[in-house]
N, C-alpha and C. Protein backbone atom coordinates (compact mmCIF):
# COMPACT_ATOMS: atom_id res chain seq x y z
N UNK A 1 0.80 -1.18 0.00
CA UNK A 1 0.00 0.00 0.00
C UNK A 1 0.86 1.26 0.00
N UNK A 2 0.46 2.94 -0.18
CA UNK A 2 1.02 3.69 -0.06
C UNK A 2 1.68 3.94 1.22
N UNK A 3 1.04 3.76 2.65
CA UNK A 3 2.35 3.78 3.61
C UNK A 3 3.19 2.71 3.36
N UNK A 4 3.06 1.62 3.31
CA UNK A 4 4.43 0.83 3.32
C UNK A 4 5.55 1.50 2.15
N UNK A 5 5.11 1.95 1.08
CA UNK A 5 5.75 2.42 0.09
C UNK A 5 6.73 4.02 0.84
N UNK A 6 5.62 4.14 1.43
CA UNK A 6 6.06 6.01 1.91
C UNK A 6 7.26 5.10 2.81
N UNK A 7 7.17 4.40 3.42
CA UNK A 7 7.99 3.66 4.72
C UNK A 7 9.34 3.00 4.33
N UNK A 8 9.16 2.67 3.34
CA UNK A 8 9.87 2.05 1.99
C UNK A 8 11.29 3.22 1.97
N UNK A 9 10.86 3.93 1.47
CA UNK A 9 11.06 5.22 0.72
C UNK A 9 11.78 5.65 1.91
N UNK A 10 11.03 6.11 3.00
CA UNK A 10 11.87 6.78 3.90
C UNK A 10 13.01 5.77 4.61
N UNK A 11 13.01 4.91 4.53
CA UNK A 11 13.67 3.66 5.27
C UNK A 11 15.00 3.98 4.03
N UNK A 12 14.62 3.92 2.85
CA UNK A 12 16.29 4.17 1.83
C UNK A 12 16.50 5.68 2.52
N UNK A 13 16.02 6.13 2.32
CA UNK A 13 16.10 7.87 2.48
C UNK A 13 17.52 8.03 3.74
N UNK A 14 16.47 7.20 4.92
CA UNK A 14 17.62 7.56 6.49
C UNK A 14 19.20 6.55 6.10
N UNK A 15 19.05 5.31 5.20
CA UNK A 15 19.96 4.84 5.10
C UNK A 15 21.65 5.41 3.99
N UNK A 16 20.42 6.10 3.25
CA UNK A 16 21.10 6.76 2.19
C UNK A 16 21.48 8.50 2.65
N UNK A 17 20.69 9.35 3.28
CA UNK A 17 21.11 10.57 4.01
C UNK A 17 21.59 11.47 2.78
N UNK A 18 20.36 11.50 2.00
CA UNK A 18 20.92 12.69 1.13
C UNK A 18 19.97 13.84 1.37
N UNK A 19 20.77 14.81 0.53
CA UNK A 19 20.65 16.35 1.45
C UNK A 19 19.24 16.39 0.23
N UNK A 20 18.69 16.11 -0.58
CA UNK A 20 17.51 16.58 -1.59
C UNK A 20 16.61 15.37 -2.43
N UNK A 21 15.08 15.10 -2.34
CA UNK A 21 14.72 13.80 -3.14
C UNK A 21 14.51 14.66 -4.28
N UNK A 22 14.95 13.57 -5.56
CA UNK A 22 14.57 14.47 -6.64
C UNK A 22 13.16 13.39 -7.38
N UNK A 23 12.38 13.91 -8.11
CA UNK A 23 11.68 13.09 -8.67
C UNK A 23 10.79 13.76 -10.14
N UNK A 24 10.67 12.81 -11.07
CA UNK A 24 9.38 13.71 -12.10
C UNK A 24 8.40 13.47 -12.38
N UNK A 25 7.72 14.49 -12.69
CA UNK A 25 6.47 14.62 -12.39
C UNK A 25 5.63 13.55 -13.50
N UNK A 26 5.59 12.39 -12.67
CA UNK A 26 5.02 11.12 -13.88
C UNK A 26 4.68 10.44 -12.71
N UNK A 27 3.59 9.42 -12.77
CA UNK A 27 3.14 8.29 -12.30
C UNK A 27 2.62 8.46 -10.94
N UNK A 28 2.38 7.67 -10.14
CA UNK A 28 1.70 7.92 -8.40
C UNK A 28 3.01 8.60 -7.46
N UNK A 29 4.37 7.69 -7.54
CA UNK A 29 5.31 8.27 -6.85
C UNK A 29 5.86 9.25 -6.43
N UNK A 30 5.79 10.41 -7.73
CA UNK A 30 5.97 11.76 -7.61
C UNK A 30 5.09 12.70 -6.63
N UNK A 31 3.94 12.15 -6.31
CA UNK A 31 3.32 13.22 -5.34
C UNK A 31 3.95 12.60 -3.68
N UNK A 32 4.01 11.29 -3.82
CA UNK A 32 4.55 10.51 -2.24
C UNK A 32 5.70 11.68 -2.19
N UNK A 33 6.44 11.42 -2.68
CA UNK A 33 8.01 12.11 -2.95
C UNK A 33 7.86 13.46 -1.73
N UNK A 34 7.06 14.29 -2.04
CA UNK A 34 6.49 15.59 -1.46
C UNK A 34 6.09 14.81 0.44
N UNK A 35 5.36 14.09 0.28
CA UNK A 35 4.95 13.78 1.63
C UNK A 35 5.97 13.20 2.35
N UNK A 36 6.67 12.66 1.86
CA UNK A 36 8.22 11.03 2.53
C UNK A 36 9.26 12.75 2.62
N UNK A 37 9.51 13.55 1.92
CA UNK A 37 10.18 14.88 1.59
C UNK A 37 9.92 15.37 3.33
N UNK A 38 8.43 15.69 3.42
CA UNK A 38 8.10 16.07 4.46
C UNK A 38 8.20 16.27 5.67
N UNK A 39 8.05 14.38 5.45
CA UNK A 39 8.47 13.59 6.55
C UNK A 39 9.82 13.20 7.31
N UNK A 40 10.56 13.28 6.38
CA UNK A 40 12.20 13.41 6.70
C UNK A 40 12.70 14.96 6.90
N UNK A 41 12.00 15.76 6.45
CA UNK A 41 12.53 17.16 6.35
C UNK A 41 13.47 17.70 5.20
N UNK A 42 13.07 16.89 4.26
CA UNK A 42 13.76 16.86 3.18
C UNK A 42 13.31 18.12 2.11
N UNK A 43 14.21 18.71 1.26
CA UNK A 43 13.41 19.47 0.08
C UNK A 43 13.12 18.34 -0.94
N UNK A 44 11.96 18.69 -1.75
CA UNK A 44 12.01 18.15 -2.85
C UNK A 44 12.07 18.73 -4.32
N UNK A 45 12.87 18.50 -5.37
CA UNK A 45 12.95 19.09 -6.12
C UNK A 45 12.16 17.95 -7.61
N UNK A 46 11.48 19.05 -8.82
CA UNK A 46 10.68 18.09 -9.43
C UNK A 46 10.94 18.60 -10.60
N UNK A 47 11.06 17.58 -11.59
CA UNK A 47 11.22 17.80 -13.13
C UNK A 47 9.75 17.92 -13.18
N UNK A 48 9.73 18.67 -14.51
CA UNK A 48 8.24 18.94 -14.93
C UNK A 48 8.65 19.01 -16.86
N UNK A 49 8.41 17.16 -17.24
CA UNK A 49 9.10 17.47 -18.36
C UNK A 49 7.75 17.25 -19.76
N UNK A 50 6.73 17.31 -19.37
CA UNK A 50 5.31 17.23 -19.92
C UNK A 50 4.19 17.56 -19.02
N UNK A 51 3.06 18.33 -19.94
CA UNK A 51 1.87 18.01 -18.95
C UNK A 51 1.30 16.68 -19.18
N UNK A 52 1.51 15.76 -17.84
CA UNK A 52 1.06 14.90 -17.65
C UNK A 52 -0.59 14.72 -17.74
N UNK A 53 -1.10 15.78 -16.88
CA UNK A 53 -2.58 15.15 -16.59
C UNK A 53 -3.61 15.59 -18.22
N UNK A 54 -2.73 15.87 -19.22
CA UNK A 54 -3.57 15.95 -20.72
C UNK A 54 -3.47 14.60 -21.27
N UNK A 55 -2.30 13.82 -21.01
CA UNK A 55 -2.24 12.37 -21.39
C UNK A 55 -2.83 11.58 -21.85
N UNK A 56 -3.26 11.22 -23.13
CA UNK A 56 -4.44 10.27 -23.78
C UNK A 56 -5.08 9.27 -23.30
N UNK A 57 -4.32 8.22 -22.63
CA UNK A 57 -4.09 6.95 -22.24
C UNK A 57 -5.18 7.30 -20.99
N UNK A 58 -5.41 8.47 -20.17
CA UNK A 58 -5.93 8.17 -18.93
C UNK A 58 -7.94 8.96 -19.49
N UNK A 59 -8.48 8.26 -18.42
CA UNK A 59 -9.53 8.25 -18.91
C UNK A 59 -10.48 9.92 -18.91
N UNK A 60 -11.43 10.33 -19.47
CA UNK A 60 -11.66 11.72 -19.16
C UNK A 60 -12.08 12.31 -17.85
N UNK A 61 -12.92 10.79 -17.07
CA UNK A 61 -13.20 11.37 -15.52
C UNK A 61 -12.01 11.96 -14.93
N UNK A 62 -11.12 11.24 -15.49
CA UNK A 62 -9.56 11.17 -14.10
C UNK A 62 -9.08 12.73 -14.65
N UNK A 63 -9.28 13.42 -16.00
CA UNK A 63 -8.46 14.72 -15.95
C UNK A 63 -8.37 15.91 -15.20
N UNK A 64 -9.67 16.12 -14.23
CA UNK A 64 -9.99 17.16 -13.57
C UNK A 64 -8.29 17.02 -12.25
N UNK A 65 -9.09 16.01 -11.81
CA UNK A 65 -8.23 15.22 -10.25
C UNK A 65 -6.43 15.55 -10.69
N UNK A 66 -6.24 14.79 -11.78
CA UNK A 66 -5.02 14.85 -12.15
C UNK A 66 -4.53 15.51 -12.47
N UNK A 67 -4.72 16.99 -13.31
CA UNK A 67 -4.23 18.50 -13.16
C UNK A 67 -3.98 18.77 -11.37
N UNK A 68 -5.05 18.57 -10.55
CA UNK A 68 -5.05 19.21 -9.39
C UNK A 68 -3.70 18.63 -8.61
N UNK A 69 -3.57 17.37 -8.69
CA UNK A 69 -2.38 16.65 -7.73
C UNK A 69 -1.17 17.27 -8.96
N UNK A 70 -1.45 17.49 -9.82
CA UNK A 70 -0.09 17.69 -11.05
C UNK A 70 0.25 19.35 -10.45
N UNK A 71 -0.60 20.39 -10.15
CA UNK A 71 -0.57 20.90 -9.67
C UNK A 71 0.00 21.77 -8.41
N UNK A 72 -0.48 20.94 -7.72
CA UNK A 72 -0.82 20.64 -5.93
C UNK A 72 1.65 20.64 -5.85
N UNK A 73 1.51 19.21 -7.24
CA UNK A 73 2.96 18.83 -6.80
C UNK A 73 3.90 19.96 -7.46
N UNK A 74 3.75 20.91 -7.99
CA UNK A 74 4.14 22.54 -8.62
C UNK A 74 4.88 22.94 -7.46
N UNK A 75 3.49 23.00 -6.63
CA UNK A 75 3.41 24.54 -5.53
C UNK A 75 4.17 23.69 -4.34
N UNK A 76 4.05 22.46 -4.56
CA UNK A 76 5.12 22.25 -2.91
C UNK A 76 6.36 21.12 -3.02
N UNK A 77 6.50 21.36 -4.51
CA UNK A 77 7.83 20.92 -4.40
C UNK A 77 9.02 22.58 -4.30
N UNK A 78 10.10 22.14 -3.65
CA UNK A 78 10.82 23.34 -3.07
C UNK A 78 11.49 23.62 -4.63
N UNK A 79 11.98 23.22 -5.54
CA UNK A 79 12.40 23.79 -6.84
C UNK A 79 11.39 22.99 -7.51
N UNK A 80 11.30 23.40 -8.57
CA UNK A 80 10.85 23.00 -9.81
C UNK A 80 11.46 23.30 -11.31
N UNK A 81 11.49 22.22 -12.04
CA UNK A 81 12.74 22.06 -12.97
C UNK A 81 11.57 21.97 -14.24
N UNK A 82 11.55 23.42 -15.07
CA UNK A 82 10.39 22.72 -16.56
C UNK A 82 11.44 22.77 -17.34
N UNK A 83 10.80 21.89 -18.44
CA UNK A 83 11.63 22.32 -19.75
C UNK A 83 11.14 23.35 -20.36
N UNK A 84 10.36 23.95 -20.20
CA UNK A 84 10.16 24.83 -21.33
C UNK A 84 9.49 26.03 -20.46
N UNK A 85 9.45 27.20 -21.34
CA UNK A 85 9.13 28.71 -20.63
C UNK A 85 7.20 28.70 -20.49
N UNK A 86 7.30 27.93 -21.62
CA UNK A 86 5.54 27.78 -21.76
C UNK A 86 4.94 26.60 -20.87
N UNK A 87 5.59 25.57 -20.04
CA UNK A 87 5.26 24.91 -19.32
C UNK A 87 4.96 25.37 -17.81
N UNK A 88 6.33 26.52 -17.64
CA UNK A 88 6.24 26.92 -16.54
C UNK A 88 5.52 28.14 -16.21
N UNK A 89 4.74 28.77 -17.28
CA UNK A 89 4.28 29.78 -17.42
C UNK A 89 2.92 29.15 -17.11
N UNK A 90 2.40 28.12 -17.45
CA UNK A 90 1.10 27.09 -17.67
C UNK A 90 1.37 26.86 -15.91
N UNK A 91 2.09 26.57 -15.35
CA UNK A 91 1.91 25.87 -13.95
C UNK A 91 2.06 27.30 -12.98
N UNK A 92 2.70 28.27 -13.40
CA UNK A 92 2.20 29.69 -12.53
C UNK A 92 3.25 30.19 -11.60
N UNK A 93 3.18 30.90 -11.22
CA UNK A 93 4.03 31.63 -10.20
C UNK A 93 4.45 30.24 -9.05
N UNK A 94 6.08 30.69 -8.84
CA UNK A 94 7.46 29.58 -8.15
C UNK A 94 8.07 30.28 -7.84
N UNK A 95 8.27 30.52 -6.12
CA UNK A 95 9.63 31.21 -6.24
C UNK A 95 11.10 30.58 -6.94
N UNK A 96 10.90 28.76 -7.05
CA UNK A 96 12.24 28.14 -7.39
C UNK A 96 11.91 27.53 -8.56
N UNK A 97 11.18 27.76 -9.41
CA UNK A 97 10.77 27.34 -10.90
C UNK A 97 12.44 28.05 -12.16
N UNK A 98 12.68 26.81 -12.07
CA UNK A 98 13.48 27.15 -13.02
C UNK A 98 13.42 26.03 -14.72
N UNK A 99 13.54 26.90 -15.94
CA UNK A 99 13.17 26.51 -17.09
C UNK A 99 14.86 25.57 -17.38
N UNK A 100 14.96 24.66 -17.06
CA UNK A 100 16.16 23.54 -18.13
C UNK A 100 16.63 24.15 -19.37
N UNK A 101 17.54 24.58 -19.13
CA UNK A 101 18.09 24.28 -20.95
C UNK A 101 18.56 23.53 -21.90
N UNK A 102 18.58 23.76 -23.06
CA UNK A 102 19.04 22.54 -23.63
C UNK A 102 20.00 21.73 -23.63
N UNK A 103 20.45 20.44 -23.45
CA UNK A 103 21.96 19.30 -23.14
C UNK A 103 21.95 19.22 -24.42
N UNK A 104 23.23 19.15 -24.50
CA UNK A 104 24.34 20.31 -24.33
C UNK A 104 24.25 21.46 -24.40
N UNK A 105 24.32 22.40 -23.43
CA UNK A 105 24.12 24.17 -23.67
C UNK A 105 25.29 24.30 -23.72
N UNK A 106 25.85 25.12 -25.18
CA UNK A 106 27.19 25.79 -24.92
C UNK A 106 27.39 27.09 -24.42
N UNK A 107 26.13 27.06 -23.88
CA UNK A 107 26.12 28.79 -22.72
C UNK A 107 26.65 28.67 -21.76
N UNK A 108 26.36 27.38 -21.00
CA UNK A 108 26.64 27.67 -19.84
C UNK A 108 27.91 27.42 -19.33
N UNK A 109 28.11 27.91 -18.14
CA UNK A 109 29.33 28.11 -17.95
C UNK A 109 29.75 26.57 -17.34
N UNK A 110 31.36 26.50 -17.62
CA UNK A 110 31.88 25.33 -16.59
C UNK A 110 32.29 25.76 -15.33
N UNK A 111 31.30 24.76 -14.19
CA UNK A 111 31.80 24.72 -13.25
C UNK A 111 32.89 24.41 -12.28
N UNK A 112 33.46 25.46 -12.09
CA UNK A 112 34.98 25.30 -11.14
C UNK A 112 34.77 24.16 -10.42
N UNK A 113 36.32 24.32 -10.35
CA UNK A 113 36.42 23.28 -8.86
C UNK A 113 36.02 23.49 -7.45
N UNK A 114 36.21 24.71 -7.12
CA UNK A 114 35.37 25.49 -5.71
C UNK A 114 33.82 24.82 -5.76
N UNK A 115 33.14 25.32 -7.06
CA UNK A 115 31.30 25.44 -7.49
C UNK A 115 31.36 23.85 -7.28
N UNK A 116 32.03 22.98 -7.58
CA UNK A 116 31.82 21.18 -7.30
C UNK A 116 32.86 20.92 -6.10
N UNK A 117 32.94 21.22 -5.34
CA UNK A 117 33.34 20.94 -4.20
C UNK A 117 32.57 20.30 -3.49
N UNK A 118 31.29 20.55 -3.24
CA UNK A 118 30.36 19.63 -2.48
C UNK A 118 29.17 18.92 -3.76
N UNK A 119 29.25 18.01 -3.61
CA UNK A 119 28.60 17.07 -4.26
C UNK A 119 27.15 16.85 -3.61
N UNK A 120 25.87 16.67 -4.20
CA UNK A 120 24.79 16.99 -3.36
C UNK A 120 24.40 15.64 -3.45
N UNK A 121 23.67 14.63 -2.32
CA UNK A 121 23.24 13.42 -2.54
C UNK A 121 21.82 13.31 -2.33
N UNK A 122 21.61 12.99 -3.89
CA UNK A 122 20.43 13.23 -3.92
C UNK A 122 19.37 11.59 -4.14
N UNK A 123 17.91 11.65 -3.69
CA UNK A 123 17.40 10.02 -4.11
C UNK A 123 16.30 9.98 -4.78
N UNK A 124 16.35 9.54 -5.70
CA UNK A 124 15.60 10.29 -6.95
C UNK A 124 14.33 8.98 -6.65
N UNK A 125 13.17 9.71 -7.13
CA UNK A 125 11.70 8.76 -6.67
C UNK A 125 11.23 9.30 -7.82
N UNK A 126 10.33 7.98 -8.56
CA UNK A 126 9.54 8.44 -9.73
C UNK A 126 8.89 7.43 -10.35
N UNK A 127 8.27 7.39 -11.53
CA UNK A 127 8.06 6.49 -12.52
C UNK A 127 9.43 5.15 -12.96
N UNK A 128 8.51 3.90 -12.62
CA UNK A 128 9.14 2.71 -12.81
C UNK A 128 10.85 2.31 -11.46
N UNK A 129 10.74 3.43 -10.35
CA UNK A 129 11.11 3.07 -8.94
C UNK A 129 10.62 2.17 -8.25
């Protein structure tokens, strides 16, 4: 069930002791992520690499519900990662909404050795975890 899963989750979490869960925004797991986040005192940070709850495959009752938790997981994950300016413009005001750029960006800068000095350990929860 979902607590044993949340229990699951937090049980790697204390064993593993990383400073951020990362997860994307796909499947049931991604909203736990936020609550197990919670629960440890963890931030959570969330890819947002489609709107999910327009998705063909799911049926038309379920689209209302599934914007709202697609939503819901926007506003309380502590960053949010879109790909695109029009995705994140669609999900609304973030103070930590930031738009991905493209791999390989030859904009961006390389990070020093100081800027990777600390390595962040992160435990990523999502679709097919």
């Amino acid at each position: 069930g979902v607590r044993a899963a949340d229990g699951t989750v937090a049980a790697a979490a204390g064993r593993f002791r990383p400073d951020v869960l990362l997860t994307v925004a796909q499947g049931g797991l991604c909203c736990r992520a936020v609550r197990v986040g919670r629960r440890l005192g963890l931030p959570v940070a969330t890819i947002f690499h489609d709107w999910s709850p327009d998705w063909r495959q799911h049926p038309a009752w379920s689209q209302k519900p599934m914007e709202r938790a697609f939503r819901r997981l926007y506003r309380e994950s502590r960053a949010a990662l879109c790909i695109s300016e029009a995705l994140r413009d669609e999900l609304g005001e973030h103070a930590h909404a930031t738009v991905l750029p493209p791999i390989p960006d030859p904009f961006l800068p390389v990070p020093t050795p100081a800027a990777a000095a600390h390595v962040a350990r992160v435990l990523r929860l999502g679709a097919g975890d």
